[in-house]
Protein backbone atom coordinates (compact mmCIF):
# COMPACT_ATOMS: atom_id res chain seq x y z
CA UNK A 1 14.75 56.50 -19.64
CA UNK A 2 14.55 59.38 -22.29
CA UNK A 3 13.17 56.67 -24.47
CA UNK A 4 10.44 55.95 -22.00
CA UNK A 5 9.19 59.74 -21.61
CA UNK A 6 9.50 60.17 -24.76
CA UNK A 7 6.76 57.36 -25.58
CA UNK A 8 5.05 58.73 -22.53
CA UNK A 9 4.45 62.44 -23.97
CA UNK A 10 3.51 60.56 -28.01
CA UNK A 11 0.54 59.08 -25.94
CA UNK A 12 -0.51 61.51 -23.70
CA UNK A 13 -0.49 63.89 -27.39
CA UNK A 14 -2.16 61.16 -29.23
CA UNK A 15 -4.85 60.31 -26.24
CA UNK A 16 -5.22 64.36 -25.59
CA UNK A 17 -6.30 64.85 -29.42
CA UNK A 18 -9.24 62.80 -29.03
CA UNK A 19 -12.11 64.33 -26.57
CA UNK A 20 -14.50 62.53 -27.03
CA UNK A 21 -12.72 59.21 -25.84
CA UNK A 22 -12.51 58.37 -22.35
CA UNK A 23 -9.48 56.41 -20.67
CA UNK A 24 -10.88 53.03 -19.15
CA UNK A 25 -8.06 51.99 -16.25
CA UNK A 26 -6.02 48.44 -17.02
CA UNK A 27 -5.55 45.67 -15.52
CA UNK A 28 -1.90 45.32 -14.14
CA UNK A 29 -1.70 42.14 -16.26
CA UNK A 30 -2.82 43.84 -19.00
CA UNK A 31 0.94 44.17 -20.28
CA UNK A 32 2.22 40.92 -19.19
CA UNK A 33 -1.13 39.02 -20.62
CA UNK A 34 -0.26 40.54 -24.49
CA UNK A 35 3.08 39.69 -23.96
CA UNK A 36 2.53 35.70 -23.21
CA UNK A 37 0.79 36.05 -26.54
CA UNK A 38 3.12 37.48 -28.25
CA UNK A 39 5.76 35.22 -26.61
CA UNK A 40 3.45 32.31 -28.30
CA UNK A 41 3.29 33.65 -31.29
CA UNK A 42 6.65 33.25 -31.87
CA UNK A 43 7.72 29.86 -30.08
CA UNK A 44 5.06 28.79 -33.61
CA UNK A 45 7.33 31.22 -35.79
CA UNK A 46 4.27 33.65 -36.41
CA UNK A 47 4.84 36.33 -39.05
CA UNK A 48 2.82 38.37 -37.23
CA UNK A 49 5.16 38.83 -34.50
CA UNK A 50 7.98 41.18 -36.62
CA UNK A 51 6.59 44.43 -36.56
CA UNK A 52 4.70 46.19 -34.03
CA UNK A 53 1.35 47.14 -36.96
CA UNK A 54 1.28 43.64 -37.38
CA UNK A 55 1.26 42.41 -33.53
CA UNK A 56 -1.44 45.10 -33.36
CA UNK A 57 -3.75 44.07 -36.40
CA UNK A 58 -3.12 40.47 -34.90
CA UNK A 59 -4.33 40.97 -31.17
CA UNK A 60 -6.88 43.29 -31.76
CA UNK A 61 -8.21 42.61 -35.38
CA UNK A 62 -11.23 44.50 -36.82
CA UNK A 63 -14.37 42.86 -35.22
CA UNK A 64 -17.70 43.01 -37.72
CA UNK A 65 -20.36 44.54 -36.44
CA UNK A 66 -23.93 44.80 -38.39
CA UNK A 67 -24.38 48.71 -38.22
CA UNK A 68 -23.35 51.25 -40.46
CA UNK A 69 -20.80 52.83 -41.46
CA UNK A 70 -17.14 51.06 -39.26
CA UNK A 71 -13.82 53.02 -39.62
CA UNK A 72 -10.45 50.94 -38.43
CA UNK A 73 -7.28 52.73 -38.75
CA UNK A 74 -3.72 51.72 -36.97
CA UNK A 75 -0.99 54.70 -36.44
CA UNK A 76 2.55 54.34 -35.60
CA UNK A 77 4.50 57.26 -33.80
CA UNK A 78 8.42 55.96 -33.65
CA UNK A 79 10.78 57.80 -30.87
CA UNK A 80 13.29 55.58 -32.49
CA UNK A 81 14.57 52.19 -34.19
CA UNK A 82 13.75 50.44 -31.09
CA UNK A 83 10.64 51.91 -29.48
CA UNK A 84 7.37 53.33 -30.83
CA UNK A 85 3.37 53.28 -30.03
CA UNK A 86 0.49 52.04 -31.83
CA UNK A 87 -2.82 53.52 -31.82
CA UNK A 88 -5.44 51.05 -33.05
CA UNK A 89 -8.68 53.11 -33.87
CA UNK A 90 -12.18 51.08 -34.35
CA UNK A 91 -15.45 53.45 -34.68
CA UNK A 92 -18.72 52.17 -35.31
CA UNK A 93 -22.10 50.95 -33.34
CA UNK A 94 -20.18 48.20 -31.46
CA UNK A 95 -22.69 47.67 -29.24
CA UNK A 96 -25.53 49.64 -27.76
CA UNK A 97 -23.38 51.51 -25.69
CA UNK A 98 -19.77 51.56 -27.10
CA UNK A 99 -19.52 53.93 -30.66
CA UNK A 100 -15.81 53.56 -30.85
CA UNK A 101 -12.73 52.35 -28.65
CA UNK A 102 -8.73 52.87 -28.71
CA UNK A 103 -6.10 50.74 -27.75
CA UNK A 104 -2.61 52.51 -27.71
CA UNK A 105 0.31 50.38 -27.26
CA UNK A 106 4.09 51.09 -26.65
CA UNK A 107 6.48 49.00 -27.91
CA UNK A 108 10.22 48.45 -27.35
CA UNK A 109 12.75 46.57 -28.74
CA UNK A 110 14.97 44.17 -26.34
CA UNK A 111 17.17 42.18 -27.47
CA UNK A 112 16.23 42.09 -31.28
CA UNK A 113 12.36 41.83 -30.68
CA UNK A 114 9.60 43.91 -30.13
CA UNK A 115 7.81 43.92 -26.13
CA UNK A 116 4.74 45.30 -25.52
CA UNK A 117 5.76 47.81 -22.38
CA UNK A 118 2.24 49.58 -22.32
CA UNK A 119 -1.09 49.47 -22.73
CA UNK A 120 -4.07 51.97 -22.91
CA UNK A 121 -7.56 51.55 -23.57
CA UNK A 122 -10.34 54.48 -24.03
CA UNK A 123 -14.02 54.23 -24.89
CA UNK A 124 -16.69 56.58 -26.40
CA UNK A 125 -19.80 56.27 -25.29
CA UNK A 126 -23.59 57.07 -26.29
CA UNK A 127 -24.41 59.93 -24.50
């Protein structure tokens, strides 16, 4: 449980530095829907499935976009061996209304491997 709050309070930090991002609410399957891919991923023996950067950079890779200047940065804040969260970071024009978006995910380790246990998304938007 310590473990849990303590990934809690890393997010609420991480998503509290950021102002100008706003918190879009998730599905409940959200969780369970990354999971069944990351379940897949390694029933085909997927390197991509061993660390928690990569399972990031793999579901939610760095999309193209034809304007300017694009900024995609992934940060990992550990509470211990077996439990961390990912912030993936994409800024840019994505579209005509979305400048930037962040996905933070917590991770923990069961039984040797790493589940996805949450899920946040934010947007900034045009004003």
């Amino acid at each position: 449980m310590r473990k849990q709050v303590a990934i809690l309070i890393s997010c609420f930090v991480i998503l509290s530095a950021c102002t100008d991002y706003q918190n879009s609410p998730t599905s409940a399957g959200a969780v369970q829907n990354l999971n069944k891919q990351l379940e897949a991923g390694r029933l085909n023996n997927d390197n991509w499935t061993s660390s928690p950067e990569d399972i990031v950079r793999h579901l939610f890779p760095a999309v193209s976009h034809d304007s300017g200047p694009k900024r995609y940065e992934i940060t990992k804040a550990s509470t211990s061996n077996e439990a961390c969260s990912v912030t993936v970071l994409e800024e840019g024009a994505i579209d005509d209304e979305v400048l930037g978006e962040r996905r933070t995910i917590e991770f923990q380790k069961i039984t040797g491997k790493w589940n996805i246990i949450g899920y946040q998304y934010a947007a900034k938007r045009r004003d």
